[in-house]
Protein backbone atom coordinates (compact mmCIF):
# COMPACT_ATOMS: atom_id res chain seq x y z
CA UNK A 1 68.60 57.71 24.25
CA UNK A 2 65.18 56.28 24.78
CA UNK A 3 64.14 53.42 23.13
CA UNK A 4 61.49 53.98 20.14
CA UNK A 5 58.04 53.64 21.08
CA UNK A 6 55.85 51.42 19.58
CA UNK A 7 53.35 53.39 17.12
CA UNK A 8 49.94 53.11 18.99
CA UNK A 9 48.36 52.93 15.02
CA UNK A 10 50.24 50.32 13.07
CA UNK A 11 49.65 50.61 9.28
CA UNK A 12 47.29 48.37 8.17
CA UNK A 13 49.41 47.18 4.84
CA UNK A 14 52.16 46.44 7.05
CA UNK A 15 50.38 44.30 9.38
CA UNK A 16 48.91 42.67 6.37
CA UNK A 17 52.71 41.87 5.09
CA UNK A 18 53.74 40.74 8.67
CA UNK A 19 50.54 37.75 8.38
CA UNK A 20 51.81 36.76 4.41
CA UNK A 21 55.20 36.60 5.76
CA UNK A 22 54.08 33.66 8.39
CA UNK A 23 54.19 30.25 7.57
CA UNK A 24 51.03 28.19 7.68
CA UNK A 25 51.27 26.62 10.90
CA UNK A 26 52.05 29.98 12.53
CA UNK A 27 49.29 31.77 10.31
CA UNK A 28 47.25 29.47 11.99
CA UNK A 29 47.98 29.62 15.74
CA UNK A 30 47.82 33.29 14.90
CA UNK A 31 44.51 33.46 13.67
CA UNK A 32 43.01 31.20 16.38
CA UNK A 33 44.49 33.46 19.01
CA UNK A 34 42.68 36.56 17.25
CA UNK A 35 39.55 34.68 17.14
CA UNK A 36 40.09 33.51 20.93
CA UNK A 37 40.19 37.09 21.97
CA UNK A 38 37.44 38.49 19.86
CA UNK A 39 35.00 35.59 21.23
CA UNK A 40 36.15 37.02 25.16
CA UNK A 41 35.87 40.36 24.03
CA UNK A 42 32.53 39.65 22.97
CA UNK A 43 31.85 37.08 25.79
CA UNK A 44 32.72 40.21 28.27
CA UNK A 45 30.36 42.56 26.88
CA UNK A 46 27.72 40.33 26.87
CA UNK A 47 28.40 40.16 30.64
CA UNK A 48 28.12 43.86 31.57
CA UNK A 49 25.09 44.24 29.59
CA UNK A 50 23.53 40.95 31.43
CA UNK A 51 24.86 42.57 35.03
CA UNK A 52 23.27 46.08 33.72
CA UNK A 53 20.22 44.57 33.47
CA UNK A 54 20.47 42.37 36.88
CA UNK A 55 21.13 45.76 38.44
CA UNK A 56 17.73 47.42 36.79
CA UNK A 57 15.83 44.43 38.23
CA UNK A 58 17.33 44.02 41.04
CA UNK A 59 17.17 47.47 42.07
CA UNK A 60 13.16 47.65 40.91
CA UNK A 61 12.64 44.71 42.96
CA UNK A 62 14.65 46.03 46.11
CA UNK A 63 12.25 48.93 45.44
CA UNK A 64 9.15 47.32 45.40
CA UNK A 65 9.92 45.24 48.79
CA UNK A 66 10.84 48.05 50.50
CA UNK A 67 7.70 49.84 50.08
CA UNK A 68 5.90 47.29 50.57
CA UNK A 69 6.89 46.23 53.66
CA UNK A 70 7.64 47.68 57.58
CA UNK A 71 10.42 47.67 59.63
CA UNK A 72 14.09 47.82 58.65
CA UNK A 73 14.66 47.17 54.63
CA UNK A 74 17.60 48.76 53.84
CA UNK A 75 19.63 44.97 53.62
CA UNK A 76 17.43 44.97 50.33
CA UNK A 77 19.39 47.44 48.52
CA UNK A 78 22.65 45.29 48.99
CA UNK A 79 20.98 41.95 46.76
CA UNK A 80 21.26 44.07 43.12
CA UNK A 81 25.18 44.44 44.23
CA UNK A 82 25.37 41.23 45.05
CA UNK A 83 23.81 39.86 42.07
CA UNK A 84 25.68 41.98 39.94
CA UNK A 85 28.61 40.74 41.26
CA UNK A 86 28.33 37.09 40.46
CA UNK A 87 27.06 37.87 37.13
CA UNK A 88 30.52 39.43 36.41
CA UNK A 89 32.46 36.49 38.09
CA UNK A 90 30.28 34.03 36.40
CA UNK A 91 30.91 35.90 33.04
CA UNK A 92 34.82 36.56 33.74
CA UNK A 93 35.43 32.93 34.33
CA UNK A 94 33.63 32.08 30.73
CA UNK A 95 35.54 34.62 29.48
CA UNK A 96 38.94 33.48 30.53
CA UNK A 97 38.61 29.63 29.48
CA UNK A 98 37.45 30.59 25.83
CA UNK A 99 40.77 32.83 26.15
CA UNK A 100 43.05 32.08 29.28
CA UNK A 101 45.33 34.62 29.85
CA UNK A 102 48.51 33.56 30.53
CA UNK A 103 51.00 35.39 32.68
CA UNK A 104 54.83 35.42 32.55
């Protein structure tokens, strides 16, 4: 027989039981690790929006050379992507020393 599944919903009250049943010191480390990962989710989705808006610019601005100048532009088109991509790495590494995850 399979073993039981974890229930993707936990109850609330019994979570709430599980935390009153921890001792202070482990209350603690608990808590900081919650806060640790709500700061990198946070941290995270600060970073797509900032690499959303890299892309807008970058793209407007690939744009603009393009038609403004002769000859072959198309290299222009690459920057945004480029951009956009150390705007995530940039944001990623913040990300992962606020909360490093750690791997078994």
């Amino acid at each position: 027989m399979a073993a039981d599944k974890p229930d993707p919903k936990p109850d609330p009250e019994a979570i709430a039981n599980a935390i009153k049943e921890l001792s202070p010191d482990e209350a603690l480390l608990f808590l900081d690790k919650l806060e640790r990962v709500y700061k990198k989710g946070r941290v995270q989705a600060l970073g797509y929006l900032v690499a959303m808006v890299v892309w807008a610019a970058g793209m407007f601005g690939a744009l603009i050379y393009a038609g403004t100048h002769d000859g072959f532009t198309m290299w222009v088109y690459l920057v945004p992507f480029g951009l956009v991509g150390a705007v995530l790495y940039a944001f990623g590494r913040w990300a992962n020393k606020i909360a490093p995850t750690r791997r078994p």
